[in-house]
Every structure is written in structure tokens, then in C-alpha cells.
N, C-alpha and C. Protein backbone atom coordinates (compact mmCIF):
# COMPACT_ATOMS: atom_id res chain seq x y z
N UNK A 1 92.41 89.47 93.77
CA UNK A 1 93.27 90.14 92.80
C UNK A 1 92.89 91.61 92.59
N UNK A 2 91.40 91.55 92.65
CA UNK A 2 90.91 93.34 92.67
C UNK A 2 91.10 94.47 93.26
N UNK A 3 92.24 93.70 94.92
CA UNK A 3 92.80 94.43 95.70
C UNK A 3 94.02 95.14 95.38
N UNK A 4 94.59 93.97 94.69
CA UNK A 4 96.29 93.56 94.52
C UNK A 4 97.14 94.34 95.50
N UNK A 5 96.77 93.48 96.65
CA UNK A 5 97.20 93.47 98.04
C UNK A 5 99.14 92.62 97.93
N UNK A 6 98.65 91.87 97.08
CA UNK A 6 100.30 90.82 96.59
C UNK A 6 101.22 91.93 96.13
N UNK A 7 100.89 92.82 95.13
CA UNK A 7 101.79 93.74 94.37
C UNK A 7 102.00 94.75 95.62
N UNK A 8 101.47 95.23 96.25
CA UNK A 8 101.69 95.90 97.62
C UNK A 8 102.22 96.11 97.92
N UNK A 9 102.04 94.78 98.53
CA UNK A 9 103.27 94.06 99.23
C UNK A 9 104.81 94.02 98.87
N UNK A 10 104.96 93.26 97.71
CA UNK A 10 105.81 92.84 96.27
C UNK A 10 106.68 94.93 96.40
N UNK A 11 105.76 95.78 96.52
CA UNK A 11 106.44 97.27 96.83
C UNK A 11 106.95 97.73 97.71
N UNK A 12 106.31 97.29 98.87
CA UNK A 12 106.67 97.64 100.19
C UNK A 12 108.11 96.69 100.40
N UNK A 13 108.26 95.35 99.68
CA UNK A 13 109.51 94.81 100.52
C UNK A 13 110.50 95.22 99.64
N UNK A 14 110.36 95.75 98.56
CA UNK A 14 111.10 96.29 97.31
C UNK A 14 112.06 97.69 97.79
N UNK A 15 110.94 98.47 98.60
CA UNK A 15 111.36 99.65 99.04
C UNK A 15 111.89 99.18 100.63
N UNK A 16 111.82 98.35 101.21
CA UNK A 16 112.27 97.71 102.19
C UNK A 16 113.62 97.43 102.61
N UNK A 17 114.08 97.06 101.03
CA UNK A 17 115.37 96.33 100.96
C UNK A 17 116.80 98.14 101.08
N UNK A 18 115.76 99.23 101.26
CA UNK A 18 116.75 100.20 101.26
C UNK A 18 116.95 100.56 103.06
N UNK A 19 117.84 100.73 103.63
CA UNK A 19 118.26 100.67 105.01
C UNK A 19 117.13 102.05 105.40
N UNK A 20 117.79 103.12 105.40
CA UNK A 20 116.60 104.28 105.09
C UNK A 20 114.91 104.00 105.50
N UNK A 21 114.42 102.66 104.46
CA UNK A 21 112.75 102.97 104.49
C UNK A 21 112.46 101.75 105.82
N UNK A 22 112.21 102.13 106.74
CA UNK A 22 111.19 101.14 107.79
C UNK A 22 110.04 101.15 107.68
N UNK A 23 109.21 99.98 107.63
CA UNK A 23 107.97 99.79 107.55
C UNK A 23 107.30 98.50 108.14
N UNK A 24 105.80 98.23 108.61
CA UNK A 24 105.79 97.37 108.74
C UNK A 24 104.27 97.27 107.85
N UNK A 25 103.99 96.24 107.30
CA UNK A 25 102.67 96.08 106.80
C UNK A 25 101.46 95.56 107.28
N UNK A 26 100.39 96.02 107.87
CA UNK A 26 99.11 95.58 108.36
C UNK A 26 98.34 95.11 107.22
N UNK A 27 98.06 93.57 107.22
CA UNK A 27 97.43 93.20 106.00
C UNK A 27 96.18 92.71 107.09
N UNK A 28 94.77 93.54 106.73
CA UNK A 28 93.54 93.16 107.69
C UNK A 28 92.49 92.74 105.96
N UNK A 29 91.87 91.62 106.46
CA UNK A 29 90.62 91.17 105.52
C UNK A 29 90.90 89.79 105.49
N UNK A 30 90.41 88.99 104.42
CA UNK A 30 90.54 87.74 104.22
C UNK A 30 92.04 87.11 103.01
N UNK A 31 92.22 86.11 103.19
CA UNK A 31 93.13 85.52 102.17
C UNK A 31 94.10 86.15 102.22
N UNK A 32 95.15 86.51 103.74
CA UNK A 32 96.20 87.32 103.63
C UNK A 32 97.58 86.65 103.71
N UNK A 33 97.21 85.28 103.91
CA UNK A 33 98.74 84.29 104.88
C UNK A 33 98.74 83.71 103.61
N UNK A 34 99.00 83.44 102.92
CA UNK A 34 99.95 83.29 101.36
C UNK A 34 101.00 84.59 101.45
N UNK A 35 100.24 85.67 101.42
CA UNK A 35 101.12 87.04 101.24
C UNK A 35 102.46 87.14 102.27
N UNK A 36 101.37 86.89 103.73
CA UNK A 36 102.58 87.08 104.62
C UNK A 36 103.34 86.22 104.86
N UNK A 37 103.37 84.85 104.27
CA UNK A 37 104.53 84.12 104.36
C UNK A 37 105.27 84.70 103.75
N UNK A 38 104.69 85.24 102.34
CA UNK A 38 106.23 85.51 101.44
C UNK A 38 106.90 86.46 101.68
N UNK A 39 106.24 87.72 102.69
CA UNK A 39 107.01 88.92 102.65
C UNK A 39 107.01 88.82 104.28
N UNK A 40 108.35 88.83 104.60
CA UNK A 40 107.99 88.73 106.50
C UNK A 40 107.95 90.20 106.87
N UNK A 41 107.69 91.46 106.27
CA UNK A 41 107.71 92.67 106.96
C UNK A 41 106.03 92.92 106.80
N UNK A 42 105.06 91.72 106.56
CA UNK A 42 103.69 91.80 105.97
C UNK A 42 103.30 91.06 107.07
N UNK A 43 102.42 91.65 108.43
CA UNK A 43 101.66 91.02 109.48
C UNK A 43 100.41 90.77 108.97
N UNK A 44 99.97 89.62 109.09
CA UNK A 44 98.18 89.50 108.45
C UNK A 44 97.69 89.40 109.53
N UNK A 45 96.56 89.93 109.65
CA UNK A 45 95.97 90.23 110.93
C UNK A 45 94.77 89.48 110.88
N UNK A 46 94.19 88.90 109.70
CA UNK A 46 92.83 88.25 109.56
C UNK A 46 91.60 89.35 109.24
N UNK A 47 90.64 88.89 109.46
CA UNK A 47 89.47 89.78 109.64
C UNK A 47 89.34 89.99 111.15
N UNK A 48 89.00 91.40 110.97
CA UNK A 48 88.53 92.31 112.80
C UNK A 48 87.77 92.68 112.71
N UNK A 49 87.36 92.95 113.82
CA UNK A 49 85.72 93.30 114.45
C UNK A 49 85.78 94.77 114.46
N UNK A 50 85.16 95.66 114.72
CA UNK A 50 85.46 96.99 114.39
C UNK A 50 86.33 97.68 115.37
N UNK A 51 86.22 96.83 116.81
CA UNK A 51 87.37 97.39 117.89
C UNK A 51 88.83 97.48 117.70
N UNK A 52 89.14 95.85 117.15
CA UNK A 52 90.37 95.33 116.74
C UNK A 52 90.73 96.47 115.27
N UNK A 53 90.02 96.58 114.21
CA UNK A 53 90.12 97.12 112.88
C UNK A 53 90.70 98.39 113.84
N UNK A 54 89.98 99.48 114.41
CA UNK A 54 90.22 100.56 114.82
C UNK A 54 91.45 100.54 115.70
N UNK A 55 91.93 99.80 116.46
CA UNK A 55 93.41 99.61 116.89
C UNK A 55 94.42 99.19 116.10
N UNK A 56 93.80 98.38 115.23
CA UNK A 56 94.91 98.51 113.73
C UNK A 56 94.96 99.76 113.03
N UNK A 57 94.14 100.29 113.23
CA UNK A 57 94.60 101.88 112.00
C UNK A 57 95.14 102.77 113.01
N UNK A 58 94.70 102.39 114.38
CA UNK A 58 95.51 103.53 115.23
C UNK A 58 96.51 103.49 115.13
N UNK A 59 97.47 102.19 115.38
CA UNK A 59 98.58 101.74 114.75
C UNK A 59 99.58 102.21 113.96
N UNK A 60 98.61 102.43 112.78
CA UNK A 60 99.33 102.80 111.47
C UNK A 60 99.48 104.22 111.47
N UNK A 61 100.48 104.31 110.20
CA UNK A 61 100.87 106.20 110.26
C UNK A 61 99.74 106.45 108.99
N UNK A 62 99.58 105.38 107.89
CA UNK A 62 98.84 105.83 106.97
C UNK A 62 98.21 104.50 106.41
N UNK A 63 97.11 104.85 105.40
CA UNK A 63 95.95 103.23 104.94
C UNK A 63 96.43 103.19 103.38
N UNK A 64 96.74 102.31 103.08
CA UNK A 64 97.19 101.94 101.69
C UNK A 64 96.03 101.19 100.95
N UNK A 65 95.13 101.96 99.35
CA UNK A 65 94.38 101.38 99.21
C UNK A 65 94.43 101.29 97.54
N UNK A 66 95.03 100.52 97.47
CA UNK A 66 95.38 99.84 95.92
C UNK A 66 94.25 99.11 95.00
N UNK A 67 92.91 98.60 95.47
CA UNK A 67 92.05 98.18 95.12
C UNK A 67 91.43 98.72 93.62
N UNK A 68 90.85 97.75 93.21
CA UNK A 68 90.64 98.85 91.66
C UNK A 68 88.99 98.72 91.95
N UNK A 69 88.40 98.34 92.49
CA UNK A 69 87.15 97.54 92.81
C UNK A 69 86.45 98.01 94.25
N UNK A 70 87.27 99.37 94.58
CA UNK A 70 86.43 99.91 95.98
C UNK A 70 85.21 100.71 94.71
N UNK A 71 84.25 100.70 96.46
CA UNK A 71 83.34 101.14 95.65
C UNK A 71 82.68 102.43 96.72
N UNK A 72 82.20 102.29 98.16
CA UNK A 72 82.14 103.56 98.63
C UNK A 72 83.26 103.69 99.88
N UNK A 73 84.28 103.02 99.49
CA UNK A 73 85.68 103.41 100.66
C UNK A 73 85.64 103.51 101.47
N UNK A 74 84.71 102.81 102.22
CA UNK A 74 84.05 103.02 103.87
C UNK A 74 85.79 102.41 104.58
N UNK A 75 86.69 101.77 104.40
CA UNK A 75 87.78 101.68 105.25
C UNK A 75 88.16 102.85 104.78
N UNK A 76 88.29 103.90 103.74
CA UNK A 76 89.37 104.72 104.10
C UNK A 76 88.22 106.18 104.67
N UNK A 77 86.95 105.74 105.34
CA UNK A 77 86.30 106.56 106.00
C UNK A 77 86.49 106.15 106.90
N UNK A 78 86.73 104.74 107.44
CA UNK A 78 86.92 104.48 108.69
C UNK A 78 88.55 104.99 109.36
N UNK A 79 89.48 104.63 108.02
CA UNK A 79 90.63 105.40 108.74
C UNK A 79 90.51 106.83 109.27
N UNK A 80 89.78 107.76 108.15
CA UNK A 80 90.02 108.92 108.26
C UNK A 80 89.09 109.50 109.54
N UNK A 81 88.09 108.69 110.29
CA UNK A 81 87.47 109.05 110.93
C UNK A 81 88.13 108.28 112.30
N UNK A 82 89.70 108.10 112.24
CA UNK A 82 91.06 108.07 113.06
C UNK A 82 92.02 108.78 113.09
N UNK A 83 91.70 109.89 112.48
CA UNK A 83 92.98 111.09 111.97
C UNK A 83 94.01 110.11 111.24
N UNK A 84 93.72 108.90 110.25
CA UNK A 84 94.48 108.39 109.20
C UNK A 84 94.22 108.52 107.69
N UNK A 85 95.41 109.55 107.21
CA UNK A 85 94.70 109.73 106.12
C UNK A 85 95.29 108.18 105.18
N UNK A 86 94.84 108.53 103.66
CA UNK A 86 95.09 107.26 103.09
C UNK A 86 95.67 108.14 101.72
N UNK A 87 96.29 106.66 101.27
CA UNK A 87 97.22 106.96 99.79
C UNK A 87 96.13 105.76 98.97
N UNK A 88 95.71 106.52 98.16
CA UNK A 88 94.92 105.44 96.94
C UNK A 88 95.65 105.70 95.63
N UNK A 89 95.09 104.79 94.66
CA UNK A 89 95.05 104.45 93.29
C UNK A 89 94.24 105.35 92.54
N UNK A 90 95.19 106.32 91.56
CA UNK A 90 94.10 106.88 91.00
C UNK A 90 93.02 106.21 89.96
N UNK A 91 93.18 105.07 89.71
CA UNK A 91 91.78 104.82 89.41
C UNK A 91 90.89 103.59 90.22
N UNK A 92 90.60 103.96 91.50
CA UNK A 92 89.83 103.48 92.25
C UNK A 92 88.17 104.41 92.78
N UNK A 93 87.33 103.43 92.98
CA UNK A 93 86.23 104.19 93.36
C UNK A 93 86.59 104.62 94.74
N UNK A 94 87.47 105.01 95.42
CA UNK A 94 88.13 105.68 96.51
C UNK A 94 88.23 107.16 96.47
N UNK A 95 88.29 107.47 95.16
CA UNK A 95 88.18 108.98 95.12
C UNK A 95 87.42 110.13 95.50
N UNK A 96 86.03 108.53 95.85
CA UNK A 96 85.22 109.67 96.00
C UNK A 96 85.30 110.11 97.52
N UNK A 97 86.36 109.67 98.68
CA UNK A 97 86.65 109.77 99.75
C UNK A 97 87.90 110.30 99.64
N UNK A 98 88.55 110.94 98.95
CA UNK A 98 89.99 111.30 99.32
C UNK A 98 89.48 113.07 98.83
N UNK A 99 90.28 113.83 99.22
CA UNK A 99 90.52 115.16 98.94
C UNK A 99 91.65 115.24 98.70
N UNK A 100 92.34 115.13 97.44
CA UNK A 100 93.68 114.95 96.86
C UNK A 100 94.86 115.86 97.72
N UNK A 101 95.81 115.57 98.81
CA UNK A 101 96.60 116.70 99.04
C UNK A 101 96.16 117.28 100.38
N UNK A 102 94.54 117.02 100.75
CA UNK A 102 94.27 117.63 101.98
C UNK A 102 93.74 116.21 102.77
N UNK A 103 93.51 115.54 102.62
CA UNK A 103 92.89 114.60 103.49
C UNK A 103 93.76 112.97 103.03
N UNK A 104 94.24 113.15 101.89
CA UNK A 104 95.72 112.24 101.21
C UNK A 104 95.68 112.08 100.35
N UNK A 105 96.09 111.05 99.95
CA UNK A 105 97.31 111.40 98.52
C UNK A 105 96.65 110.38 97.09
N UNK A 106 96.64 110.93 96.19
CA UNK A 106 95.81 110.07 94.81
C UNK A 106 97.33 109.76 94.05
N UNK A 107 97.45 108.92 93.98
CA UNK A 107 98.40 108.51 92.77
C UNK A 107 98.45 107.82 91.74
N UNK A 108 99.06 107.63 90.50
CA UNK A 108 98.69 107.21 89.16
C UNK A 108 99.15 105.58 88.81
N UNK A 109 100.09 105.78 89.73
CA UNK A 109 101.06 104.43 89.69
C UNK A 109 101.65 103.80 90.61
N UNK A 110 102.54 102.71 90.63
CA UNK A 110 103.18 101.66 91.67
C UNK A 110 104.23 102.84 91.87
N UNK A 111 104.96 103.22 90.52
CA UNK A 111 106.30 104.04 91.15
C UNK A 111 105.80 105.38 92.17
N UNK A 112 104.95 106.00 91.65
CA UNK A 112 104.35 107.10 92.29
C UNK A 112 103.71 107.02 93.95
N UNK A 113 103.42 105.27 93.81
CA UNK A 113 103.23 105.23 95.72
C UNK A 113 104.25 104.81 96.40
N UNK A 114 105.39 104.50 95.34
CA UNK A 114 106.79 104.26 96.37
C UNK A 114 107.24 105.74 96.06
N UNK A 115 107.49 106.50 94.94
CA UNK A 115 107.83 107.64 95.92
C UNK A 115 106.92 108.51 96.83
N UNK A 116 105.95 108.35 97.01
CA UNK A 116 104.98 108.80 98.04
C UNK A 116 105.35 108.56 99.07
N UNK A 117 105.71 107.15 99.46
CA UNK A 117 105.72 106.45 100.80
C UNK A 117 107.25 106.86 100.94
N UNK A 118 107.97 107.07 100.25
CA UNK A 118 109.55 107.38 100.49
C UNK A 118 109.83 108.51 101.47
N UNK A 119 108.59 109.73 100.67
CA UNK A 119 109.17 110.80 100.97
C UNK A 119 107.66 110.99 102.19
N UNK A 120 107.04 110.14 102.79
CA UNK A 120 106.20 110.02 103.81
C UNK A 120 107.35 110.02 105.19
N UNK A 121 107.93 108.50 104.67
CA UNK A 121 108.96 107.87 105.70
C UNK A 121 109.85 109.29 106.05
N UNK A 122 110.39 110.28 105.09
CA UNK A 122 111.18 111.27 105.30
C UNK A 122 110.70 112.29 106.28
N UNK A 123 109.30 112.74 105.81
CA UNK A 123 109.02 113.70 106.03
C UNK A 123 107.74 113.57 106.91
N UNK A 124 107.50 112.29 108.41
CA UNK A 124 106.45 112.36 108.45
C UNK A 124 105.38 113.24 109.37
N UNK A 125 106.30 114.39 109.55
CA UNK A 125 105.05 115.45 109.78
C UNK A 125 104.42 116.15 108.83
N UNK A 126 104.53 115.52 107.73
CA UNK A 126 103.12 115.61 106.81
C UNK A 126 102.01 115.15 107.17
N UNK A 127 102.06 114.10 107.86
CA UNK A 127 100.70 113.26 108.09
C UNK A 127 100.00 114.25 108.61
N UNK A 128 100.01 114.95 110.17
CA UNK A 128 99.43 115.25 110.76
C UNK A 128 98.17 116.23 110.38
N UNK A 129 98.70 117.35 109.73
CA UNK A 129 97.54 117.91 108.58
C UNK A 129 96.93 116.71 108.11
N UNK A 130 96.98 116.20 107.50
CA UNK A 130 96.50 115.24 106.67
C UNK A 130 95.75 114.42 107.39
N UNK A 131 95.85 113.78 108.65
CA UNK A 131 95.01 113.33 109.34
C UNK A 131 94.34 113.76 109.96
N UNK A 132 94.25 115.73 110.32
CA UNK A 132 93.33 116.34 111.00
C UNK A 132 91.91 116.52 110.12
N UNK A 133 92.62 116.97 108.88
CA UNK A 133 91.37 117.08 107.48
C UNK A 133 90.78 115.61 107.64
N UNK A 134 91.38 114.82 107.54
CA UNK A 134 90.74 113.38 107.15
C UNK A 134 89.76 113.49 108.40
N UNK A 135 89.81 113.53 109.49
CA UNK A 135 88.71 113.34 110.67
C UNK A 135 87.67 114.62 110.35
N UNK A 136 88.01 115.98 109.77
CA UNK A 136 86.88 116.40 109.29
C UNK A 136 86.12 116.19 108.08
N UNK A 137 86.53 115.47 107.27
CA UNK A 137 86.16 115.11 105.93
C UNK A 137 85.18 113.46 106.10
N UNK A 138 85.93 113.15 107.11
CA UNK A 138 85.06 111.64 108.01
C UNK A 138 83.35 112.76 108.39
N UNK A 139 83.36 113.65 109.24
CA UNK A 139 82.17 113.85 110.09
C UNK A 139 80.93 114.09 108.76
N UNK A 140 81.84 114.74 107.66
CA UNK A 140 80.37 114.48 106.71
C UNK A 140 79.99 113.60 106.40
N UNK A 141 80.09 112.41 106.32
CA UNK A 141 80.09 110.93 106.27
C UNK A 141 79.00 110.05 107.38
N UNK A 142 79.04 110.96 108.68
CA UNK A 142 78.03 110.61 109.42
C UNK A 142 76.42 109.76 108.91
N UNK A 143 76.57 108.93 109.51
CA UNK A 143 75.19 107.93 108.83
C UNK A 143 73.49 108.99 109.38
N UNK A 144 73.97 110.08 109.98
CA UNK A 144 72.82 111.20 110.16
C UNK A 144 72.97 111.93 109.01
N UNK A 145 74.16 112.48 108.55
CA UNK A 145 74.05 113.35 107.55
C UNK A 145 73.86 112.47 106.49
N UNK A 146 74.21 111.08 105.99
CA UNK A 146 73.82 110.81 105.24
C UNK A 146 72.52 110.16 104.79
N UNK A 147 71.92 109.60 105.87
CA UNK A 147 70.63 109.62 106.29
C UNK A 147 69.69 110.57 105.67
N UNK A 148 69.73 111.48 106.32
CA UNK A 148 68.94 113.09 106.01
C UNK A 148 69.30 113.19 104.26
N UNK A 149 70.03 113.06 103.41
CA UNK A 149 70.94 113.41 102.19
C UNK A 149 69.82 112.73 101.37
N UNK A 150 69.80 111.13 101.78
CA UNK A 150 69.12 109.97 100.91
C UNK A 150 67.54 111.10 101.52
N UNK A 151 66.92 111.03 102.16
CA UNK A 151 65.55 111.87 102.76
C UNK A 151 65.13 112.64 101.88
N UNK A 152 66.10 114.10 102.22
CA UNK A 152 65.89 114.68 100.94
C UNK A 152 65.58 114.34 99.42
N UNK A 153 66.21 113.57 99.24
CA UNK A 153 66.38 113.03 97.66
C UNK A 153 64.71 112.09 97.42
N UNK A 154 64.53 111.14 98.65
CA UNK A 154 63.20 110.73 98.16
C UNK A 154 62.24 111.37 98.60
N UNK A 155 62.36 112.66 99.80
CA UNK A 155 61.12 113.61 99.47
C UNK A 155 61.06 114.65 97.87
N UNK A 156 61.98 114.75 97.39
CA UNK A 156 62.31 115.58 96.10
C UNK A 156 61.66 114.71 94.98
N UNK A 157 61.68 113.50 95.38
CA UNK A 157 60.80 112.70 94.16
C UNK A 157 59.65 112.47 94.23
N UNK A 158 59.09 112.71 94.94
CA UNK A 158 57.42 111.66 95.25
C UNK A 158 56.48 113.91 95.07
């Protein structure tokens, strides 16, 4: 429920039902085939290995992360370190991976990520900025730079 991957969904087939919006939904993790029975434009993919995960986001034009309960957003580092940027929840611990506008999009509400995704579907050479930042905003993220980061911090203490 901490995902609310159901309400998502419940948006995506909402905005679905207009001729205009095409979409298809990549539902990757656990407990997804309840969902995708009910919404048939919702593929559940199961859990993937990091090869499979990474051909699913190649896939995609963008990562949808509705969760209220992320905590260091390593999928929307893993998208972005695919030139995919992501649309989050503004109150998710995801923020601390998004660059509002340059690397994607923070929003407040359900209505605010359907018109997000509306005017995505319209306009989508927006992404491409958006996914070039996201792959540089990924390289600081590097488990060297962050490595060295934590280093610093416990040579600064002792």
C-alpha cells in the first residue's frame, strides 16, 4: 500500500479511457497480478534481475514513483543512470534523487501526475533533456563517489 502502485494504475487507465493518451504500464517488484488483472493496459513483469530491470526501463519513456515510503530511490537512480528521468510524489523520500524540472518532475498530487503525463504524451521531446541530466545526476551516485563521501565523514570523526 506504501507504494500505491493500485491508485497508479486506477490513473493511468482513467487517463487511458481518452483516445489521445497511449500508454502501457510496466509494473516490476512483487504483488503485481491482482493489479494487472484489473487493469489490462498494466503488464506485471514480476521481480528482475538487474539485466531484465534495465531492459524494462530501457523500454520505458519515463519511471513513475508514487511510493510514500522510498527511502534512498536507488530505482529512480537506476532509471536515471538509463537516460530515464522519473515523475515522483512530492512527498516521497525520492526527492532526494530528483532535480525538480532538470532531471524530472516532483508533483503534489494524483491530478498533477495526470496532467504531467498528459502533457508528457503531447510533448515528448521533453524527455530527452530530462534524461540527459538524469544520466549526469546518476554519475554522482557512483558507489566510488559515494564510497570516498562516507570516508571522508569517518576520517572527520575519529
Amino acid at each position: 500500500p506504501n507504494k500505491r502502485v493500485e491508485k497508479c494504475a486506477e490513473l493511468l487507465a482513467e487517463l487511458g479511457k481518452s483516445p489521445e493518451f497511449r500508454y502501457r504500464h510496466l509494473l516490476v517488484g512483487a504483488n503485481g497480478n491482482k493489479i494487472a488483472q484489473r487493469f489490462p493496459s498494466t503488464l506485471y513483469l514480476g521481480s528482475l534481475d538487474s539485466s531484465d530491470l534495465a531492459s524494462a526501463l530501457m523500454a520505458s519513456d519515463v519511471l513513475l514513483s508514487t511510493s510514500i515510503s522510498e527511502t534512498a530511490g536507488l530505482t529512480i537512480l537506476e532509471a536515471a543512470a538509463l537516460g530515464k528521468p522519473s515523475i515522483v510524489m512530492s512527498e516521497t523520500g525520492s526527492l532526494d534523487q530528483i532535480v525538480p524540472g532538470l532531471t524530472g518532475l516532483v508533483v503534489e498530487d494524483w491530478d498533477a501526475l495526470g496532467d504531467q503525463l498528459v502533457i508528457i504524451q503531447s510533448n515528448s521531446e521533453m524527455l530527452s533533456p530530462l534524461g540527459t541530466a538524469s544520466i549526469q545526476q546518476a554519475q554522482k551516485h557512483r558507489a566510488e563517489i559515494v564510497g570516498n563521501k562516507y570516508f571522508e565523514i569517518y576520517k572527520s570523526d575519529r
